[in-house]
N, C-alpha and C. Protein backbone atom coordinates (compact mmCIF):
# COMPACT_ATOMS: atom_id res chain seq x y z
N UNK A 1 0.85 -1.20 0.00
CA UNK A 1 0.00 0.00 0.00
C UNK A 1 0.88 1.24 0.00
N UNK A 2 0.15 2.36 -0.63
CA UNK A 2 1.39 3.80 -0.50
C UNK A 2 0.12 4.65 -0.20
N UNK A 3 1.12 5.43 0.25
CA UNK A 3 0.28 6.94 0.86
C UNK A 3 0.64 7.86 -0.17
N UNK A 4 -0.13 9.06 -0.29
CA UNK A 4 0.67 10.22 -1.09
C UNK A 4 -0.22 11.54 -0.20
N UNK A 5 0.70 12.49 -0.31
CA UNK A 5 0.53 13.58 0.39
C UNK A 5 0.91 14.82 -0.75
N UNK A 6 0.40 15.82 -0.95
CA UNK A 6 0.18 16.79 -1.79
C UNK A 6 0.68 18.10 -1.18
N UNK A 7 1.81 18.67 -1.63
CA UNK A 7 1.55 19.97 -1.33
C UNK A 7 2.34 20.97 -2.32
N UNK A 8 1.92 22.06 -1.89
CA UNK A 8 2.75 23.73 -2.67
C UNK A 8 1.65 24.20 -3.57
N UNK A 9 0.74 24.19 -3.14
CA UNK A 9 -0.63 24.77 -3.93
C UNK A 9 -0.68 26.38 -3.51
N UNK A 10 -1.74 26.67 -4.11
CA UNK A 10 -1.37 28.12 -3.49
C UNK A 10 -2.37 29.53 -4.82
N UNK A 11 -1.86 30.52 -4.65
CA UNK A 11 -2.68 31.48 -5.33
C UNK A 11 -1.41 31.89 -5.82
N UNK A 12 -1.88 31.98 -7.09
CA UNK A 12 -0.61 32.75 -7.69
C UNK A 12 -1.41 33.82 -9.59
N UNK A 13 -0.35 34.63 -9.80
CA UNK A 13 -0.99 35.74 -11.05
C UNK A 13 -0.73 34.76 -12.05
N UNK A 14 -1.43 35.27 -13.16
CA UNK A 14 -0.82 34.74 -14.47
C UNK A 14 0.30 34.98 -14.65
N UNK A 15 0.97 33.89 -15.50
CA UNK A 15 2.71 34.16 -16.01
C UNK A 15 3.38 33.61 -15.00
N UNK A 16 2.70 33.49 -14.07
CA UNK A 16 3.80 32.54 -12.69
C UNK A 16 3.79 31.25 -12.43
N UNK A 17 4.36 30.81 -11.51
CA UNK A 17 5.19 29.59 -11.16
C UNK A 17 4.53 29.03 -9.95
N UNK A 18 4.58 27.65 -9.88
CA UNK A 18 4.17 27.24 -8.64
C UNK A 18 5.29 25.56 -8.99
N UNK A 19 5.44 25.47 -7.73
CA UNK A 19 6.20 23.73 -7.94
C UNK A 19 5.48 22.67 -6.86
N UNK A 20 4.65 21.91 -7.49
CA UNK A 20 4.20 21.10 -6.21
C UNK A 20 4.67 19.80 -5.72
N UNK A 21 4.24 19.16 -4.98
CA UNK A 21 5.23 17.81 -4.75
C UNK A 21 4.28 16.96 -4.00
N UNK A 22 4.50 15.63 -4.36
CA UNK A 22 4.04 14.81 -3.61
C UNK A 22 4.94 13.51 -3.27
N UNK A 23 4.70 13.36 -1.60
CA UNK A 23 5.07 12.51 -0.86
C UNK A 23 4.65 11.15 -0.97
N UNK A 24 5.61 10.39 -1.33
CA UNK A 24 4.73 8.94 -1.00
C UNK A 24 5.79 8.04 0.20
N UNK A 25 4.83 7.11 0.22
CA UNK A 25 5.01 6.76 1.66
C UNK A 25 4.67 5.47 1.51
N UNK A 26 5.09 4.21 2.25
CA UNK A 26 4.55 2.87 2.42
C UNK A 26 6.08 1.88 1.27
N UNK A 27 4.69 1.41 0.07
CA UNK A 27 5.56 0.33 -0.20
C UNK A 27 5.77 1.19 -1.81
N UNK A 28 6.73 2.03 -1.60
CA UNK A 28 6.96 3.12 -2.75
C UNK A 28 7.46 2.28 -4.10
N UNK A 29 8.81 0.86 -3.47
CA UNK A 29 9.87 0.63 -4.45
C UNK A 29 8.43 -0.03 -5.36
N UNK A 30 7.47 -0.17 -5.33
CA UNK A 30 6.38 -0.58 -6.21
C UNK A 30 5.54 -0.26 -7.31
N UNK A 31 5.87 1.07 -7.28
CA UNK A 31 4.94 1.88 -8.26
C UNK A 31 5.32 1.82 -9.48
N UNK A 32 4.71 1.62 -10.16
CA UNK A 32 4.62 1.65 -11.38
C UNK A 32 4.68 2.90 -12.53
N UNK A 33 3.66 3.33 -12.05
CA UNK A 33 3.55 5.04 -12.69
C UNK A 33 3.39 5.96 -11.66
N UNK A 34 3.50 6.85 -11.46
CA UNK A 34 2.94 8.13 -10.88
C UNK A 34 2.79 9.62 -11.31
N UNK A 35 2.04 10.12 -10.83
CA UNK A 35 1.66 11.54 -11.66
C UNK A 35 0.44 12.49 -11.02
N UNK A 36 0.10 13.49 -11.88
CA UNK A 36 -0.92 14.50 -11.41
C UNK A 36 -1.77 14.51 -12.21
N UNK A 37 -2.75 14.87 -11.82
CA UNK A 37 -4.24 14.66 -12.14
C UNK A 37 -4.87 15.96 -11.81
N UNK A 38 -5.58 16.82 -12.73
CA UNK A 38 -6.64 17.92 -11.88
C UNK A 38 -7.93 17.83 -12.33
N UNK A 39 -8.92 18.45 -11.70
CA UNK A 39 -10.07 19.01 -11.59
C UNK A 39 -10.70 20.21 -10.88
N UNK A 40 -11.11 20.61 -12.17
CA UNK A 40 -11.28 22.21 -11.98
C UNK A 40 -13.04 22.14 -11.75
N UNK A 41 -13.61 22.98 -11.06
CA UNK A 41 -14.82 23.19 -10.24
C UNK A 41 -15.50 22.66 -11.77
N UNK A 42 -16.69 21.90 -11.41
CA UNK A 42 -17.23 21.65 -12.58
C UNK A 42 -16.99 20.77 -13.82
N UNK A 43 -15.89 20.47 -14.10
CA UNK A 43 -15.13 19.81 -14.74
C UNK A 43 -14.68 18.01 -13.84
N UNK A 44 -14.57 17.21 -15.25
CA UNK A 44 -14.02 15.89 -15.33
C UNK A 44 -12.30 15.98 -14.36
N UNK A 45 -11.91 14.89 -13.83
CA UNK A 45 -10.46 15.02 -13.39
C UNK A 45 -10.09 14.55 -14.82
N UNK A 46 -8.89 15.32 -15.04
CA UNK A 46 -8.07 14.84 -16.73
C UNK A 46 -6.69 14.51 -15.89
N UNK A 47 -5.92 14.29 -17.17
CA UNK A 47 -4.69 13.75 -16.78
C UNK A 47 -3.82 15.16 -16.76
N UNK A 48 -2.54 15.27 -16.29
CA UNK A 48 -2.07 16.04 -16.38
C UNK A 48 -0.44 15.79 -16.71
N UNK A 49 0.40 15.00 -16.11
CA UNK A 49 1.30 14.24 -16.21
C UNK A 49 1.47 13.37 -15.34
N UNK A 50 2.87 12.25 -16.26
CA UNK A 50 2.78 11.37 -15.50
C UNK A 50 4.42 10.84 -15.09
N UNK A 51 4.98 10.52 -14.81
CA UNK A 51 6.13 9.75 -14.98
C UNK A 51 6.42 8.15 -14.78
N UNK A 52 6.72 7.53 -15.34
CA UNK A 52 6.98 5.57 -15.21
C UNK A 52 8.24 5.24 -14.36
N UNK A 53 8.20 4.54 -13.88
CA UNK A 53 9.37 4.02 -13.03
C UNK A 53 10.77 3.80 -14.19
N UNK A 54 10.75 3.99 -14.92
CA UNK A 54 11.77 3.92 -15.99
C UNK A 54 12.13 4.94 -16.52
N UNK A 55 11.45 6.03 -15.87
CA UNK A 55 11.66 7.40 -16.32
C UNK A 55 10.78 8.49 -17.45
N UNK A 56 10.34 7.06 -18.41
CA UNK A 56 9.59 7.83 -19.04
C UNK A 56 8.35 8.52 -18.55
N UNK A 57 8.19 9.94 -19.07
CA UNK A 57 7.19 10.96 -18.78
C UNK A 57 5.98 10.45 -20.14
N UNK A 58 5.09 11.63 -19.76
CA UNK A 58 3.71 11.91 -20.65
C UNK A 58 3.04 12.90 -19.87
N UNK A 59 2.46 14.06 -20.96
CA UNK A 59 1.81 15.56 -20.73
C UNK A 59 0.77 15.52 -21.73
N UNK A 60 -0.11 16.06 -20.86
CA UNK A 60 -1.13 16.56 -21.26
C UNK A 60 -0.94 17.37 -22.36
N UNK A 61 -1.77 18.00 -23.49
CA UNK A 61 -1.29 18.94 -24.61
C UNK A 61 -1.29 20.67 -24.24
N UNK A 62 -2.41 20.38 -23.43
CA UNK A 62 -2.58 21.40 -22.47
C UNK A 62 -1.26 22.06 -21.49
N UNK A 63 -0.62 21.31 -21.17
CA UNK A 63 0.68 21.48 -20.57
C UNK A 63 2.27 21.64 -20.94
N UNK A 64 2.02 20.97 -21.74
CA UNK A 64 3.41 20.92 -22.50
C UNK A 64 4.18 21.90 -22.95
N UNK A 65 5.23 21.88 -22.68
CA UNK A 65 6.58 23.01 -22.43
C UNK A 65 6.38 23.88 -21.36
N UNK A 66 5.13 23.84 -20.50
CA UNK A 66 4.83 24.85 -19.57
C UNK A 66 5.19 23.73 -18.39
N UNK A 67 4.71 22.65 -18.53
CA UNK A 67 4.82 22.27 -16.74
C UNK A 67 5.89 21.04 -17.05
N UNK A 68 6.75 20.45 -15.88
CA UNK A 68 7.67 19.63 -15.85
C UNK A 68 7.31 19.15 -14.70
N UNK A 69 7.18 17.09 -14.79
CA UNK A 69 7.36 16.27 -14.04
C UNK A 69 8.82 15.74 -13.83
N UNK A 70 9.37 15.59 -12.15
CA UNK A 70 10.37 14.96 -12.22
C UNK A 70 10.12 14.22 -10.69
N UNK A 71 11.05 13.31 -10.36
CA UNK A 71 10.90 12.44 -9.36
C UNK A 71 12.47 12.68 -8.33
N UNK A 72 12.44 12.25 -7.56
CA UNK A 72 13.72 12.16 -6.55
C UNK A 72 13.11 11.13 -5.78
N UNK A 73 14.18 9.96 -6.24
CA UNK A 73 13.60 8.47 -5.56
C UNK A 73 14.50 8.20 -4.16
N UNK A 74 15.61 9.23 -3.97
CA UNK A 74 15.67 9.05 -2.46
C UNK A 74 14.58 9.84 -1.51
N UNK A 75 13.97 11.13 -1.80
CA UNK A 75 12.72 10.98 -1.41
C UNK A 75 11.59 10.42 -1.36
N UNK A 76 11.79 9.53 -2.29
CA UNK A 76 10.56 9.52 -2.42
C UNK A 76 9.46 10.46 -2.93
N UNK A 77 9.81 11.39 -3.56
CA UNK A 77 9.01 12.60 -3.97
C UNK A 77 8.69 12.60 -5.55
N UNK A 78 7.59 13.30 -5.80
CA UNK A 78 7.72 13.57 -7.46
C UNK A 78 7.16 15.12 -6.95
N UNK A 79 7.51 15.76 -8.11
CA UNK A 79 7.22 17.58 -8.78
C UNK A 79 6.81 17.50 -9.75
N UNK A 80 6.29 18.30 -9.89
CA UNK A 80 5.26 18.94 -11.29
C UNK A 80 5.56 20.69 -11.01
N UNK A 81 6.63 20.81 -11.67
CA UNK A 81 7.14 22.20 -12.20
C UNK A 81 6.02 23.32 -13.15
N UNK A 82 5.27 23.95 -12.39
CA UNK A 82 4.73 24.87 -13.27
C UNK A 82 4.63 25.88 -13.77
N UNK A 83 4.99 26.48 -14.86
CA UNK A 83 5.49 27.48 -15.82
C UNK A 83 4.31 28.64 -15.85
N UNK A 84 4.73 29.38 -16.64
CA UNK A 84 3.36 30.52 -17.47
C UNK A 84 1.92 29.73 -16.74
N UNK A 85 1.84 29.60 -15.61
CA UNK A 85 0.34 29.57 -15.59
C UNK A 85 -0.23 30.67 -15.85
N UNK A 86 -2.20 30.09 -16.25
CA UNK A 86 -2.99 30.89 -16.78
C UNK A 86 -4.15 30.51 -15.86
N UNK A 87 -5.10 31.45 -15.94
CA UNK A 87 -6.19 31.10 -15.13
C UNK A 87 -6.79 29.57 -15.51
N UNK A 88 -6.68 29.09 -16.96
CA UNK A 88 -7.21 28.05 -17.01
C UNK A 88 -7.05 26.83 -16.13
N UNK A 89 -5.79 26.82 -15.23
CA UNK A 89 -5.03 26.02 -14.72
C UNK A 89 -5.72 25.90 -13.21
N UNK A 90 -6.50 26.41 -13.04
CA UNK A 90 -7.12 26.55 -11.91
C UNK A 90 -7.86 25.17 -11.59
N UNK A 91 -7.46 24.84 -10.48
CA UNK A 91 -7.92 23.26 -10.17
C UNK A 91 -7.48 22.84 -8.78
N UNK A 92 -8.17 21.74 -8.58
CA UNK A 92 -7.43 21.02 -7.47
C UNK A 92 -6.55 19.66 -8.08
N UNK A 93 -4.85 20.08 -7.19
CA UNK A 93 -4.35 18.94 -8.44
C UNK A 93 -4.20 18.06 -7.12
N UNK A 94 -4.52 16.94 -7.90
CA UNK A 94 -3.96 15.23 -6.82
C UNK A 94 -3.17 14.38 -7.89
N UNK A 95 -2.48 14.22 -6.73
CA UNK A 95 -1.01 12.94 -7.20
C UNK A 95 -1.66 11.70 -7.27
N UNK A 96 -1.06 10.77 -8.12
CA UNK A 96 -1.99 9.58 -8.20
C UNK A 96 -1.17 8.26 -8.57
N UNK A 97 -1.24 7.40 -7.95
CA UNK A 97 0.14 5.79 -8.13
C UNK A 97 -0.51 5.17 -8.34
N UNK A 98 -0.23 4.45 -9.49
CA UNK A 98 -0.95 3.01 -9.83
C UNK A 98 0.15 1.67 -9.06
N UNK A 99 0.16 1.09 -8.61
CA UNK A 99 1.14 -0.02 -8.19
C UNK A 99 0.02 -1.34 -8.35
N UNK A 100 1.24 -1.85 -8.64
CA UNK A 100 0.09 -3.46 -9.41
C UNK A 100 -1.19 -3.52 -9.56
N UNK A 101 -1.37 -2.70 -10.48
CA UNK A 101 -2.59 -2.34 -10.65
C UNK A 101 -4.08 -1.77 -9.32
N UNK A 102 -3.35 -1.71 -8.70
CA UNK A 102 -3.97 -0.41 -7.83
C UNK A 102 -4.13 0.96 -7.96
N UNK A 103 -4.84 1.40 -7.62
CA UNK A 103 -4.61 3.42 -8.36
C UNK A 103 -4.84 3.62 -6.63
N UNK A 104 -4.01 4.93 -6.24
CA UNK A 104 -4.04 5.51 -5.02
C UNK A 104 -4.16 6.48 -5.31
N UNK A 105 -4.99 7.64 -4.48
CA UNK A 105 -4.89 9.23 -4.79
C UNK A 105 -4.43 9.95 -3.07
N UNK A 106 -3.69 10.91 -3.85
CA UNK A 106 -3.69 12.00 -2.79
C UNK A 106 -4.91 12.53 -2.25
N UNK A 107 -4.61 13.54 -1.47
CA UNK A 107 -6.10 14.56 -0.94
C UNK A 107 -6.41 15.38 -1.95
N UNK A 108 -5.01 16.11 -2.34
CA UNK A 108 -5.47 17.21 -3.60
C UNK A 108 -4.91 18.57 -2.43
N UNK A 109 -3.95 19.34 -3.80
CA UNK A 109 -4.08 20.63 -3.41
C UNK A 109 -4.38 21.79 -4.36
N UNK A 110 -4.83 22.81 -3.70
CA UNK A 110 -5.67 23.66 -4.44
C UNK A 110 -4.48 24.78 -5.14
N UNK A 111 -4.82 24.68 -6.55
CA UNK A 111 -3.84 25.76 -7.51
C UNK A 111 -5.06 26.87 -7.96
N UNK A 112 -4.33 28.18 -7.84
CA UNK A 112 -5.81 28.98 -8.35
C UNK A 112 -4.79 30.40 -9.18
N UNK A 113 -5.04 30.32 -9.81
CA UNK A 113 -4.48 31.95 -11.23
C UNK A 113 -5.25 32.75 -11.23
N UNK A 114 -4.71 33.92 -10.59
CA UNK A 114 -5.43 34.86 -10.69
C UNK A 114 -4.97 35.58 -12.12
N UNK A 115 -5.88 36.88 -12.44
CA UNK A 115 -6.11 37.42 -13.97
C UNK A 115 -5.23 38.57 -13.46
């Protein structure tokens, strides 16, 4: 089983930066994939990125060249680097591990762009 914990959410203007991170915890050396996920008030959760235990990534189209996934496996941590946000970006993002075919989610933390 893994835990994940979410944080560095926050209010921020357009054109700015936020870096969030999530903690995992338990039986980590297991995961398979991990990544971020949002949902914005009203809206479906979509994908957002992801990274594979092998390193390979995948972005949303929506994201791409603006936000960066990376991992630090002595933490245990992954980031999602975010660039030029825009108000569209406004969401609650949760981290999310699939491990043998299990899916785990974070709580979710709240990203909001102001105009």
């Amino acid at each position: 089983q893994v835990q994940l914990v979410e944080s560095g959410g926050g209010l921020v203007q357009a054109g700015g930066s936020l870096r969030l991170s999530c903690a995992a915890s338990g039986n980590t050396d297991s995961i398979n994939i991990i990544g971020w996920h949002r949902q914005a008030p009203g809206k479906q959760r979509e994908l957002v990125a992801n990274i594979w235990s092998v390193g390979f990534t995948n972005y949303a189209d929506s994201v791409k060249g603006r936000f960066t996934i990376s991992r630090d496996n002595a933490k245990n941590t992954v980031y999602l680097q975010m660039n030029s946000l825009q108000p569209e970006d406004t969401a609650v993002y949760y981290c999310k591990a699939l491990v043998r075919g299990t899916v785990t989610w974070g709580q979710g933390t709240q990203v909001t762009v102001s105009t």
